[in-house]
C-alpha atoms as a PDB file:
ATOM      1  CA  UNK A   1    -176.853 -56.472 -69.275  1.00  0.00           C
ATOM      2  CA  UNK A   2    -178.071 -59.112 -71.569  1.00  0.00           C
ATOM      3  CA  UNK A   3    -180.864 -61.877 -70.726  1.00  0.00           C
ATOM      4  CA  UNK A   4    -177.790 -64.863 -70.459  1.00  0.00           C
ATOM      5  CA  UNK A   5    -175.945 -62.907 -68.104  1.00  0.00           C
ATOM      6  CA  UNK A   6    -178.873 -61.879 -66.336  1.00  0.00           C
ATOM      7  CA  UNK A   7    -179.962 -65.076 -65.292  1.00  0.00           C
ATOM      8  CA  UNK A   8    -176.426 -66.953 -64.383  1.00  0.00           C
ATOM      9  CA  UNK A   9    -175.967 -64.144 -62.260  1.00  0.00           C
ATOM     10  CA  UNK A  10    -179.690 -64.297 -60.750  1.00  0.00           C
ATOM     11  CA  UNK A  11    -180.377 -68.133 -60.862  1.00  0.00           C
ATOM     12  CA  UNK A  12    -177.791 -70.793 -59.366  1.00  0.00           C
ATOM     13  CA  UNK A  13    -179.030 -73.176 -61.824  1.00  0.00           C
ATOM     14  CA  UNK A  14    -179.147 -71.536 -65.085  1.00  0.00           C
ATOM     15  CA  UNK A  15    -176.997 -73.623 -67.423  1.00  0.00           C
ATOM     16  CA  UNK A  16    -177.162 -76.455 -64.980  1.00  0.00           C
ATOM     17  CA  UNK A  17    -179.056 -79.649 -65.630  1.00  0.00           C
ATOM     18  CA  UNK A  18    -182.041 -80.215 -63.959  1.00  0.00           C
ATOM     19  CA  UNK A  19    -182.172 -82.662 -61.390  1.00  0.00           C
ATOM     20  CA  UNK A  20    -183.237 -86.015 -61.714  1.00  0.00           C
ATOM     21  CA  UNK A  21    -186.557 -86.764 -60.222  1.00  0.00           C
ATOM     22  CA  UNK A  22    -187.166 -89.111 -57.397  1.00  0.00           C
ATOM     23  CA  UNK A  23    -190.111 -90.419 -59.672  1.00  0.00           C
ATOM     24  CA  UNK A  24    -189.457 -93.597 -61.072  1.00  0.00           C
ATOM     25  CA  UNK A  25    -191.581 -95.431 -63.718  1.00  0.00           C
ATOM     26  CA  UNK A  26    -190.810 -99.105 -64.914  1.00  0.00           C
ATOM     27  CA  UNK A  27    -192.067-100.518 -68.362  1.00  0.00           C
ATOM     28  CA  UNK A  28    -194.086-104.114 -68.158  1.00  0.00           C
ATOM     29  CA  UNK A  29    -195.272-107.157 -69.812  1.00  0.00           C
ATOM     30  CA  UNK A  30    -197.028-110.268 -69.149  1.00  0.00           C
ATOM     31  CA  UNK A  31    -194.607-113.291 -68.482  1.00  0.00           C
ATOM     32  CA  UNK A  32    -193.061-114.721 -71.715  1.00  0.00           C
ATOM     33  CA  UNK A  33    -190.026-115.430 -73.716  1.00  0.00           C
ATOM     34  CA  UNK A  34    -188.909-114.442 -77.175  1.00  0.00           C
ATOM     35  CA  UNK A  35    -186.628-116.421 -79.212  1.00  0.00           C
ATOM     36  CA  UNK A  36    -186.295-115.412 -82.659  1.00  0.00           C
ATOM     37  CA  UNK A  37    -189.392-115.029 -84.379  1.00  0.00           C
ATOM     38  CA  UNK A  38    -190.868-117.240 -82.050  1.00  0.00           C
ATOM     39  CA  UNK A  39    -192.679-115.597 -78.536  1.00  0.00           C
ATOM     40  CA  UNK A  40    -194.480-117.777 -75.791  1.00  0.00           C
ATOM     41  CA  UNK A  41    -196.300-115.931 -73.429  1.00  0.00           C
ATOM     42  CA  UNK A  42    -196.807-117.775 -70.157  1.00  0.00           C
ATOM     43  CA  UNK A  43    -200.238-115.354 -69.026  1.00  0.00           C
ATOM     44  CA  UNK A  44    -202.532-112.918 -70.022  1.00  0.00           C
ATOM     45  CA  UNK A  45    -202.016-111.119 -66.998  1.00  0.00           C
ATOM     46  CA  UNK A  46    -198.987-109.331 -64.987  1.00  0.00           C
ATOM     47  CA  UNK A  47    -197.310-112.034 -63.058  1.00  0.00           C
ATOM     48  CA  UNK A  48    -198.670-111.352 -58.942  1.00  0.00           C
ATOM     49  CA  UNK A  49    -195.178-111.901 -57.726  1.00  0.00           C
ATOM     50  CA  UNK A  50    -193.624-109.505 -59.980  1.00  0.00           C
ATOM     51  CA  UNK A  51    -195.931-106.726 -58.920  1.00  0.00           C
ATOM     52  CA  UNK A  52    -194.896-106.581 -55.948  1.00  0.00           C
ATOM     53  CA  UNK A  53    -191.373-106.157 -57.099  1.00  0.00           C
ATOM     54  CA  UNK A  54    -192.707-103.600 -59.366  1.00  0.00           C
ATOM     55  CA  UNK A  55    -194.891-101.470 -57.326  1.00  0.00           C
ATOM     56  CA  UNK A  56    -191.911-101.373 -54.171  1.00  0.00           C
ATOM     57  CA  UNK A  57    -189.551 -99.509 -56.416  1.00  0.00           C
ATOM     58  CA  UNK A  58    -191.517 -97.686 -58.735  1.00  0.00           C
ATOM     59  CA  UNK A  59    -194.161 -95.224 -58.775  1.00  0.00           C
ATOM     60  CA  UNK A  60    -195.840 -96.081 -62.214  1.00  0.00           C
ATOM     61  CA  UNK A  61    -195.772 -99.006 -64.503  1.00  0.00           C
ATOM     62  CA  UNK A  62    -196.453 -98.992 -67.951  1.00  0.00           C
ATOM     63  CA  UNK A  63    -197.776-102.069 -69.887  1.00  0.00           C
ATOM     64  CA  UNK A  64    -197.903-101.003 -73.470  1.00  0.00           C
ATOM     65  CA  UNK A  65    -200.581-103.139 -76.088  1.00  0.00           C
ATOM     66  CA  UNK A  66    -201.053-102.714 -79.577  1.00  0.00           C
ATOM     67  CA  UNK A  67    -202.021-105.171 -82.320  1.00  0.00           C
ATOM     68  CA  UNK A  68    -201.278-108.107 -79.722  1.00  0.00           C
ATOM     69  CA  UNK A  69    -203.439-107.233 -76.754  1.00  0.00           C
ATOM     70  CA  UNK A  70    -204.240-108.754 -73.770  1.00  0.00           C
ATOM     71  CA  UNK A  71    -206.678-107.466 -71.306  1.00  0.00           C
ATOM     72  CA  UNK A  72    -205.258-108.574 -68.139  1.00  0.00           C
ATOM     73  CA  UNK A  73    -207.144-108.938 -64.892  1.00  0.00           C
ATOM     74  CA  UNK A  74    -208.846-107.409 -62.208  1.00  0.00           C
ATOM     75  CA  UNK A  75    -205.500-106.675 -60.302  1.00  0.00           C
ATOM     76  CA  UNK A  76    -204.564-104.316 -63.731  1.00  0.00           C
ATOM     77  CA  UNK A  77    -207.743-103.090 -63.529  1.00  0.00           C
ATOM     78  CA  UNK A  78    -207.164-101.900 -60.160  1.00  0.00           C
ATOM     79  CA  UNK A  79    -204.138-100.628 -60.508  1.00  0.00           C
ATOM     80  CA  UNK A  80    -205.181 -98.636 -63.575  1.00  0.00           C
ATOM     81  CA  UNK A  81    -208.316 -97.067 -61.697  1.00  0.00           C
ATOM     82  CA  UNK A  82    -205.827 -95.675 -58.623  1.00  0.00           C
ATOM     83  CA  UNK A  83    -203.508 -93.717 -61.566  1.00  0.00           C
ATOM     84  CA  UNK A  84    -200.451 -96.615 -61.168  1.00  0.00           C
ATOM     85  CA  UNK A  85    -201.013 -98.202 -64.155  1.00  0.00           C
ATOM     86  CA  UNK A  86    -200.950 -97.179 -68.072  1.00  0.00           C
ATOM     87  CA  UNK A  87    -201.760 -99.101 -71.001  1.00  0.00           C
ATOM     88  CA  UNK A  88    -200.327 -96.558 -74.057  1.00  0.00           C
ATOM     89  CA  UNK A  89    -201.047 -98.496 -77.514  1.00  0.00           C
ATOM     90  CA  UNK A  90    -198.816 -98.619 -80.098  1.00  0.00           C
ATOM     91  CA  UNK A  91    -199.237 -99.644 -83.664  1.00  0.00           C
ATOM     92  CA  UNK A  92    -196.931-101.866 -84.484  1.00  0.00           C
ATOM     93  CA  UNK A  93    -197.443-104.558 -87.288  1.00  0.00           C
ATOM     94  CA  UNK A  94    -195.690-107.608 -88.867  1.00  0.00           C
ATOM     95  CA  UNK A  95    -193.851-110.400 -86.922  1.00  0.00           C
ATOM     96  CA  UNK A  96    -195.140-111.054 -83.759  1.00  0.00           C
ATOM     97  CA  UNK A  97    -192.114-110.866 -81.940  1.00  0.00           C
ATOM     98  CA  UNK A  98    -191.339-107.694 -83.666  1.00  0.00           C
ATOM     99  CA  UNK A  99    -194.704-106.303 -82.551  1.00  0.00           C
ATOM    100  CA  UNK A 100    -193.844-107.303 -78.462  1.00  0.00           C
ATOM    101  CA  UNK A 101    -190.257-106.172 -79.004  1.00  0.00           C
ATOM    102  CA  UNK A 102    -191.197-102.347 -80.908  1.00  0.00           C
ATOM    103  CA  UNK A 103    -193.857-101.635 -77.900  1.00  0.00           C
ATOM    104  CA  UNK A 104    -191.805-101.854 -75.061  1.00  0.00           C
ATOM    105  CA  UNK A 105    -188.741 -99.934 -76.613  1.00  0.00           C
ATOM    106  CA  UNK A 106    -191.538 -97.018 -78.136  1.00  0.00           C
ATOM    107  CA  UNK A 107    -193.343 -97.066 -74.726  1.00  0.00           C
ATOM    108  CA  UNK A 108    -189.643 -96.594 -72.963  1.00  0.00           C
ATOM    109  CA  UNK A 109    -188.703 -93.949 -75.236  1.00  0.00           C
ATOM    110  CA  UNK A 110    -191.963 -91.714 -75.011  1.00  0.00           C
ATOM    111  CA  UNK A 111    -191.782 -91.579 -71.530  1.00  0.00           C
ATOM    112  CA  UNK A 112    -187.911 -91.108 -70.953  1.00  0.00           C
ATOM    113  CA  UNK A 113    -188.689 -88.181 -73.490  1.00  0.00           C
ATOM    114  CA  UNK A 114    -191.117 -86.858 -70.910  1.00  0.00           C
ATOM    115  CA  UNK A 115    -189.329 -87.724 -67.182  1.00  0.00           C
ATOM    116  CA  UNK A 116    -186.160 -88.251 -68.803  1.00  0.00           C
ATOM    117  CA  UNK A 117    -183.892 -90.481 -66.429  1.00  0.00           C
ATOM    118  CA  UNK A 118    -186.486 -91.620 -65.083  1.00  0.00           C
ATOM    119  CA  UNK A 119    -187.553 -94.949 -66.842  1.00  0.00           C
ATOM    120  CA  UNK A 120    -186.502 -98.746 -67.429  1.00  0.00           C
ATOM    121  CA  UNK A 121    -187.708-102.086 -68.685  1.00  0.00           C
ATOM    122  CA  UNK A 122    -188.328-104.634 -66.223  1.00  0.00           C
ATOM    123  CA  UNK A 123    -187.170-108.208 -67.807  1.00  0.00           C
ATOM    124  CA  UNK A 124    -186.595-111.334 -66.073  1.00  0.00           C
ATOM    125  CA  UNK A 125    -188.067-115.050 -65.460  1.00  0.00           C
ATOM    126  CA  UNK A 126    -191.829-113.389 -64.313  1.00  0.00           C
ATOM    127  CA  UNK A 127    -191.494-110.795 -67.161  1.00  0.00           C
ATOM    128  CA  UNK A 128    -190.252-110.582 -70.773  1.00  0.00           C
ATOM    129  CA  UNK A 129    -187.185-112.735 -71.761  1.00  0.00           C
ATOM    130  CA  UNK A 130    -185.342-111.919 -75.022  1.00  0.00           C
ATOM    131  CA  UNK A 131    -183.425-114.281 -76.313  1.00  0.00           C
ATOM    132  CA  UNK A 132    -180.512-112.580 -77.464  1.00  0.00           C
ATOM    133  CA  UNK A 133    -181.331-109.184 -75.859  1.00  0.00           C
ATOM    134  CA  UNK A 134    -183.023-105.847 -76.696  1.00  0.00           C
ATOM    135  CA  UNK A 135    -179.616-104.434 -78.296  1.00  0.00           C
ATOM    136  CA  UNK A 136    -175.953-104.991 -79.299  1.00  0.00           C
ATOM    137  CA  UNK A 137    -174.442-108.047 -76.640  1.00  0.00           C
ATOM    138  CA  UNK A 138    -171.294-106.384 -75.250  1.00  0.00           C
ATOM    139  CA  UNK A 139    -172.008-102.427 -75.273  1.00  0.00           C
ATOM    140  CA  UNK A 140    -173.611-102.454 -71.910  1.00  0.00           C
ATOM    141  CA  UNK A 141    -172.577-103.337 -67.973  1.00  0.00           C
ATOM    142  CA  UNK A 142    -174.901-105.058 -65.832  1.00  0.00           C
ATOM    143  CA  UNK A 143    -174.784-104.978 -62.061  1.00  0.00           C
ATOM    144  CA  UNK A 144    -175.504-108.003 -59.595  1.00  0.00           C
ATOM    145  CA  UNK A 145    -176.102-108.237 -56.309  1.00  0.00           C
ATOM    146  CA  UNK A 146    -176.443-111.496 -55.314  1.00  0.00           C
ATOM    147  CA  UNK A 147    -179.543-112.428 -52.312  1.00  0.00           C
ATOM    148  CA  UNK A 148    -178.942-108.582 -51.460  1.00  0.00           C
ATOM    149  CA  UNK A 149    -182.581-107.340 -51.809  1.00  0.00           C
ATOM    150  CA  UNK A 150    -185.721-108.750 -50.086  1.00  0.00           C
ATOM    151  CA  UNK A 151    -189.002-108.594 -52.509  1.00  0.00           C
ATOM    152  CA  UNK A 152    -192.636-109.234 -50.596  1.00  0.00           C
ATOM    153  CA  UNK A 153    -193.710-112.504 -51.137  1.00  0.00           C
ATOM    154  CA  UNK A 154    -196.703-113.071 -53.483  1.00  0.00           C
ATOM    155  CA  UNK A 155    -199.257-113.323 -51.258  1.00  0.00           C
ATOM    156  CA  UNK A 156    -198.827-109.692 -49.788  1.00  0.00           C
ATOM    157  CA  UNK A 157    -201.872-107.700 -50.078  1.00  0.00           C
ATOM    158  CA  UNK A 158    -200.601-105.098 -52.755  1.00  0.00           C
ATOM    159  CA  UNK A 159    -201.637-101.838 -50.639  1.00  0.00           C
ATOM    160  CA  UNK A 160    -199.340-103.440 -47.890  1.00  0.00           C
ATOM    161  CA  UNK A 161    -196.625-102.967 -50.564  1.00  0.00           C
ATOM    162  CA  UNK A 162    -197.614 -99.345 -51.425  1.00  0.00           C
ATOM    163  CA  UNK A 163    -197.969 -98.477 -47.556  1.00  0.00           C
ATOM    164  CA  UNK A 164    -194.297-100.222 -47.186  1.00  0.00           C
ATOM    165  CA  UNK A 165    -192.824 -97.985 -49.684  1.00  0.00           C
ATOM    166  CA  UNK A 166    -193.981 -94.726 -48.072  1.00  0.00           C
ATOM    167  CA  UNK A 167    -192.559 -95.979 -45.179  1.00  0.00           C
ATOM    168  CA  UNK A 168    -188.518 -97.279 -46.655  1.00  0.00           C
ATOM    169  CA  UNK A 169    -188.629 -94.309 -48.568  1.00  0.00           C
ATOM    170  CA  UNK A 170    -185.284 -92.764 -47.762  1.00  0.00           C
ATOM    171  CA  UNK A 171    -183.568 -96.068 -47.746  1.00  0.00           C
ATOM    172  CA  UNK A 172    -185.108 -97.151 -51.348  1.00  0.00           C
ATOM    173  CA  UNK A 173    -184.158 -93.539 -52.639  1.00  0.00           C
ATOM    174  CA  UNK A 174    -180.418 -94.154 -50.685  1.00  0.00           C
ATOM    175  CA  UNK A 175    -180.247 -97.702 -52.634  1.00  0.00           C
ATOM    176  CA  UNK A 176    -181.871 -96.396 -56.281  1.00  0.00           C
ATOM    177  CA  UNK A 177    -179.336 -93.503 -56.108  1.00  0.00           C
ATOM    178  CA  UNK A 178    -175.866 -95.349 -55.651  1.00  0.00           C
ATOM    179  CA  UNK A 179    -177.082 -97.974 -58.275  1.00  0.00           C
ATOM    180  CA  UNK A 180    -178.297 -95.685 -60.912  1.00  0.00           C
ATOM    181  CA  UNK A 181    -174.653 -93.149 -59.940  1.00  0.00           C
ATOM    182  CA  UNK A 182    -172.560 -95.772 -60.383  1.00  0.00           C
ATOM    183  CA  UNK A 183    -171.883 -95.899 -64.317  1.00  0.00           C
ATOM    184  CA  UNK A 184    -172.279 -91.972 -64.622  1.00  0.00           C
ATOM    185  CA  UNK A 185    -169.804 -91.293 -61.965  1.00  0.00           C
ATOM    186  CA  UNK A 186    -167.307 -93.919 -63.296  1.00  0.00           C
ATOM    187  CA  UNK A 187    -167.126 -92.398 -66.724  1.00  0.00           C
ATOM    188  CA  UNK A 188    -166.989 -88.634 -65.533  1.00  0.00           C
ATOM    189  CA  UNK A 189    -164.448 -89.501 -62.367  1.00  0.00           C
ATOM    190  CA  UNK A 190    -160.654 -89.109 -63.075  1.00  0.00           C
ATOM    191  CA  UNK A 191    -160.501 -91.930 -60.094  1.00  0.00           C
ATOM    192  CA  UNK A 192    -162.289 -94.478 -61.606  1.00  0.00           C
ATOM    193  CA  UNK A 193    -161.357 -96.906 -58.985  1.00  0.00           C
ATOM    194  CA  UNK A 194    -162.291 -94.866 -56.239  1.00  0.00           C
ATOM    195  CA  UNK A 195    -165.420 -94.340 -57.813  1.00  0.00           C
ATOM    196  CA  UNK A 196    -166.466 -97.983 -57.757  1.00  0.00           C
ATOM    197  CA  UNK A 197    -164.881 -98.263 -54.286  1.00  0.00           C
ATOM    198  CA  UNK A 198    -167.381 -95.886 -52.794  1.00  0.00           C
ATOM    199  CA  UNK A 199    -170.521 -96.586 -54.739  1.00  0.00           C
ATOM    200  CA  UNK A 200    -170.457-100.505 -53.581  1.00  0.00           C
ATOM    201  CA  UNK A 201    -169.708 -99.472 -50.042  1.00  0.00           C
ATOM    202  CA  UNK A 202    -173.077 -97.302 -50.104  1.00  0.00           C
ATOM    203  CA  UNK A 203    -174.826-100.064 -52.374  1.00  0.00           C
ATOM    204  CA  UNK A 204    -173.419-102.577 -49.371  1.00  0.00           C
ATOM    205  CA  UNK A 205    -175.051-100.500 -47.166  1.00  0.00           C
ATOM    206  CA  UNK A 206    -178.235 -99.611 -48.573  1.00  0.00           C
ATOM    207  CA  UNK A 207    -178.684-103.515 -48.876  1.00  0.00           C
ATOM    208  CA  UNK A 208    -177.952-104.255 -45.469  1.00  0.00           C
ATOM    209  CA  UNK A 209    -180.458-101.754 -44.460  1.00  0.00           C
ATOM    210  CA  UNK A 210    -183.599-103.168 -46.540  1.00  0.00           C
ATOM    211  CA  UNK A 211    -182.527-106.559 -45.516  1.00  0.00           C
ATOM    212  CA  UNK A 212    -182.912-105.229 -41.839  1.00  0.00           C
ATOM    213  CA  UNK A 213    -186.086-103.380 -42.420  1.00  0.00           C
ATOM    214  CA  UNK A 214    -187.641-106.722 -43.778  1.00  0.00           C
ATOM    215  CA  UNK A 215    -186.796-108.612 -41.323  1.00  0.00           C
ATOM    216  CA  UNK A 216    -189.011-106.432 -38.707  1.00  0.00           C
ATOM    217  CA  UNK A 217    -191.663-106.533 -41.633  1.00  0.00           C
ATOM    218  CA  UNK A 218    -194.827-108.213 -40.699  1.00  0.00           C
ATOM    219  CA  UNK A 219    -195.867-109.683 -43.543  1.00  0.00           C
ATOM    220  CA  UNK A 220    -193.402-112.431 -45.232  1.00  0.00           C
ATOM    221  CA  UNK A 221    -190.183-111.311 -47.797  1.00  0.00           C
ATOM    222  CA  UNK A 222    -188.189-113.431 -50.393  1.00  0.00           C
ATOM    223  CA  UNK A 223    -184.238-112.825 -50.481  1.00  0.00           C
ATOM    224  CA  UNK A 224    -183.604-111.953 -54.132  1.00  0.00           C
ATOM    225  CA  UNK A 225    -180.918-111.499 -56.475  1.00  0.00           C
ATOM    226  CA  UNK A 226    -181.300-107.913 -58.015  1.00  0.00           C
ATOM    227  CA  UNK A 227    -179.679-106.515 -62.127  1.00  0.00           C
ATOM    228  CA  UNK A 228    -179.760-103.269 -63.525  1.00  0.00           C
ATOM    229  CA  UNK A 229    -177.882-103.221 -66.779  1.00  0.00           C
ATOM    230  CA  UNK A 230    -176.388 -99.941 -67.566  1.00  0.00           C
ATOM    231  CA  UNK A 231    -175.604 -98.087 -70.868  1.00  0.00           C
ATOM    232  CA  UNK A 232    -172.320 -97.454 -70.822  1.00  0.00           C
ATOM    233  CA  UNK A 233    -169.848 -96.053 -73.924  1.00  0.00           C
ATOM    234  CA  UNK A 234    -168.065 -99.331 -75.551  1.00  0.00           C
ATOM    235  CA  UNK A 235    -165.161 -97.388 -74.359  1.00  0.00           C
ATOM    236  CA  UNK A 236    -165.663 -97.244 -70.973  1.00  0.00           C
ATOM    237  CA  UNK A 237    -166.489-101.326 -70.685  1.00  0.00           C
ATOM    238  CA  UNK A 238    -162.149-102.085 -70.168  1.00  0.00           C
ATOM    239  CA  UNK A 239    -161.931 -98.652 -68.075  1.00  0.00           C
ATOM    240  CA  UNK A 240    -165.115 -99.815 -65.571  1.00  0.00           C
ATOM    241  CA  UNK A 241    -163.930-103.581 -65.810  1.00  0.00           C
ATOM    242  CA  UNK A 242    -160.137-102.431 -64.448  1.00  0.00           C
ATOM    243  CA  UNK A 243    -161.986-100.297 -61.839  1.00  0.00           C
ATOM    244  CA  UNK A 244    -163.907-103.569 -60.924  1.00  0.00           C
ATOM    245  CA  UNK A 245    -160.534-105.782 -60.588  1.00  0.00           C
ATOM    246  CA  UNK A 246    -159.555-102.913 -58.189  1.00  0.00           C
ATOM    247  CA  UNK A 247    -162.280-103.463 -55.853  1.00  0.00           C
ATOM    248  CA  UNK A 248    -162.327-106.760 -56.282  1.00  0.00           C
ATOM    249  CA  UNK A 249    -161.105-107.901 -52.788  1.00  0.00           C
ATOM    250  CA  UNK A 250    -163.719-105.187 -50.799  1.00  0.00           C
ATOM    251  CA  UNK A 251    -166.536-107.542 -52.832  1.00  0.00           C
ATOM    252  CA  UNK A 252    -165.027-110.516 -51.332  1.00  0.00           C
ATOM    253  CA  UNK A 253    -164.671-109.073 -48.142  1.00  0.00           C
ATOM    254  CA  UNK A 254    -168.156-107.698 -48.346  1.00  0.00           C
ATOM    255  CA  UNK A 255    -169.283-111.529 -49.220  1.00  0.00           C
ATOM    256  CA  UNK A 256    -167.565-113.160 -46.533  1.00  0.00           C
ATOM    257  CA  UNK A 257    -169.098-110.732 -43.741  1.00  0.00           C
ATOM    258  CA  UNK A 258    -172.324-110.687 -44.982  1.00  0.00           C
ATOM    259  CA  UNK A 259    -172.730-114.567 -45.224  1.00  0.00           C
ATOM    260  CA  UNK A 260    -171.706-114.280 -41.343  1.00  0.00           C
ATOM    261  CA  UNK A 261    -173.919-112.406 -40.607  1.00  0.00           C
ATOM    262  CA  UNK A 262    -177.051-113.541 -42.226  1.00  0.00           C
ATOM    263  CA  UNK A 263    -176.321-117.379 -42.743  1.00  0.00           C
ATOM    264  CA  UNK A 264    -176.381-116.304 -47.153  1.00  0.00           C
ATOM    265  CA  UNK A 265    -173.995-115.490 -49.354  1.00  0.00           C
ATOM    266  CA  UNK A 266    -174.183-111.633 -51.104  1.00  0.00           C
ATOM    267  CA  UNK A 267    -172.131-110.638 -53.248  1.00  0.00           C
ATOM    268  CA  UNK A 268    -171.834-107.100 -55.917  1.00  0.00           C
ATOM    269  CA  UNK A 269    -170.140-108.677 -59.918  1.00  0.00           C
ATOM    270  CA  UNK A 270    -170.532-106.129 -62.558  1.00  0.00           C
ATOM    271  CA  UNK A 271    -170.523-107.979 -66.341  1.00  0.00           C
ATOM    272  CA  UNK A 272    -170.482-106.836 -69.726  1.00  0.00           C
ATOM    273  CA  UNK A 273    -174.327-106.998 -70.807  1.00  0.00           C
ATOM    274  CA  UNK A 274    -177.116-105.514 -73.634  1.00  0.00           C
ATOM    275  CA  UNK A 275    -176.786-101.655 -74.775  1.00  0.00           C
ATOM    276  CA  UNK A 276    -180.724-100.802 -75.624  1.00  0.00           C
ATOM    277  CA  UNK A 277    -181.597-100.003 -78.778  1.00  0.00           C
ATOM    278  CA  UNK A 278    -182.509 -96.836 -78.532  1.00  0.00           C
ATOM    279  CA  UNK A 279    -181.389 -93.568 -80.532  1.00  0.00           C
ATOM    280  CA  UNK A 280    -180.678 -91.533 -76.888  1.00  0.00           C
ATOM    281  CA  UNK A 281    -178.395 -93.492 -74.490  1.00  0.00           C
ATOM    282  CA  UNK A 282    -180.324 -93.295 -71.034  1.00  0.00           C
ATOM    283  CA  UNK A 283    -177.233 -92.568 -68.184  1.00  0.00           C
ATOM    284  CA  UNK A 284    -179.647 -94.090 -65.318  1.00  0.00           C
ATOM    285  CA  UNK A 285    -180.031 -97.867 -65.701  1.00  0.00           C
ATOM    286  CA  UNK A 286    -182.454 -98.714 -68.375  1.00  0.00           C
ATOM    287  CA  UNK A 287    -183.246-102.257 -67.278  1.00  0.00           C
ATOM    288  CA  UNK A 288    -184.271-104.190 -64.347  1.00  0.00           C
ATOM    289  CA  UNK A 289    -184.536-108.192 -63.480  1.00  0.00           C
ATOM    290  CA  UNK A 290    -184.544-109.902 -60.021  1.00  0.00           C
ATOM    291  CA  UNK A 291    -184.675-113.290 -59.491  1.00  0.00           C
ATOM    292  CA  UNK A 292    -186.501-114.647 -56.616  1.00  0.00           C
ATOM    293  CA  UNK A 293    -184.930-117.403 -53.963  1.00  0.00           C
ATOM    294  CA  UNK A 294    -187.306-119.763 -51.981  1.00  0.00           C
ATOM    295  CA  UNK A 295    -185.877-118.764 -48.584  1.00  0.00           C
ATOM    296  CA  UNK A 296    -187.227-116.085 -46.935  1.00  0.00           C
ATOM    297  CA  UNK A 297    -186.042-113.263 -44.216  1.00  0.00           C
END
């Protein structure tokens, strides 16, 4: 018998791929914008509030440096000393916005080549803005959901955070899975629609459950609006967009109930959005932005 036919009859998962990790890591950067060849940064250090956003969804952040380097604070140093926090250099030269720009998208491709699936770049208002995008406008999906998520509020003591996260760790895992499933299992389902259909009602759900969780909390949370953009084939972007008019009216029903119940309005849109520049297509989503609302839970 030869060695291939040995081991599909012997291991279940031979010729399978493996499965995707529940580690997740998440790419950072000081707050600032980039427009052209022009780049602002707001601080030399990680923005507080975005930490905490950080460190309840993922289990290592990475905040690359290189020719443009700044140091950061004693919260990085902290979070470097406990293992959560890597500063990888890269040398890249030239333009400054170039330099910014080629570390984040080397530091997210070295480590998807090592945990593959298992990265993304956080952007947003208290991280890096590009101007135009890390890749080609209209060769990606991004996924909203609108005051669905509650983030700890700034002024949580960050091994509150951690200690939360060990404790919602099923329903963060339940909420991570449906988002990062949904584009995969739209382009490999021969029922788009009824693909979409049951990923929101499980992305509903997981919301509603972390939304109930921080409510009991003890410490104060922010409602926030949550993205992940998703790489998706220019040729699926019509296919997902028809399966999104189908479940159109559950979104609006899904709205409507949850502003009932909660006194805000929530809401799921899926958009077309950035494809990353990247020579491998990631399938999970490759970025992440929130944006925080002053009311609390």
């Amino acid at each position: 018998m030869g060695e291939a036919r040995r081991r599909r009859e012997s291991d279940p998962n031979y010729g399978k791929p493996p499965p995707k990790p529940d580690f997740r890591g998440l790419i950072v950067s000081v707050p600032g914008t980039i427009e052209g060849h022009r780049y602002r940064a707001r601080s030399t250090t990680l923005d507080e509030q975005e930490l905490r956003f950080s460190l309840l969804f993922w289990d290592q952040l990475v905040w690359p440096t290189g020719a443009i380097h700044m140091s950061g604070g004693e919260t990085e140093r902290q979070l470097i000393k406990c293992g959560i926090l890597e500063r990888p250099k890269y040398n890249h030269f030239g333009d400054v916005t170039n330099v910014i720009i080629n570390g984040q998208i080397s530091a997210f491709e070295e480590y998807e080549r090592k945990t593959p699936g298992a990265w993304a770049i956080a952007q947003g208002e208290n991280s890096l803005i590009v101007n135009g995008g890390l890749g080609e406008v209209g060769k990606g999906a991004l996924i909203e959901l609108t005051r669905a998520v509650p983030i700890p509020h700034v002024d949580v003591p960050l091994n509150e955070v951690l200690e939360l996260k060990e404790r919602w760790r099923n329903e963060l895992l339940c909420f991570r899975h449906h988002v990062e499933a949904l584009a995969d299992d739209i382009a490999n389902s021969s029922d788009r629609s009824e693909q979409l259909e049951f990923h929101l009602k499980e992305i509903n759900s997981a919301c509603s459950d972390l939304m109930a969780l921080g409510k009991e909390w003890r410490f104060p949370m922010h409602v926030s609006t949550f993205n992940a953009s998703l790489n998706l084939k220019p040729t699926l972007i019509a296919q997902v967009t028809g399966a999104w008019e189908f479940g159109e009216k559950f979104c609006t029903e899904f709205a409507a109930a949850s502003a009932a119940a909660t006194g805000l309005y929530r809401g799921i849109k899926i958009d077309t959005d950035f494809r990353i520049r990247s020579p491998k297509r990631p399938a999970t989503p490759y970025r992440y932005a929130y944006r925080i609302h002053t009311e609390l839970i």
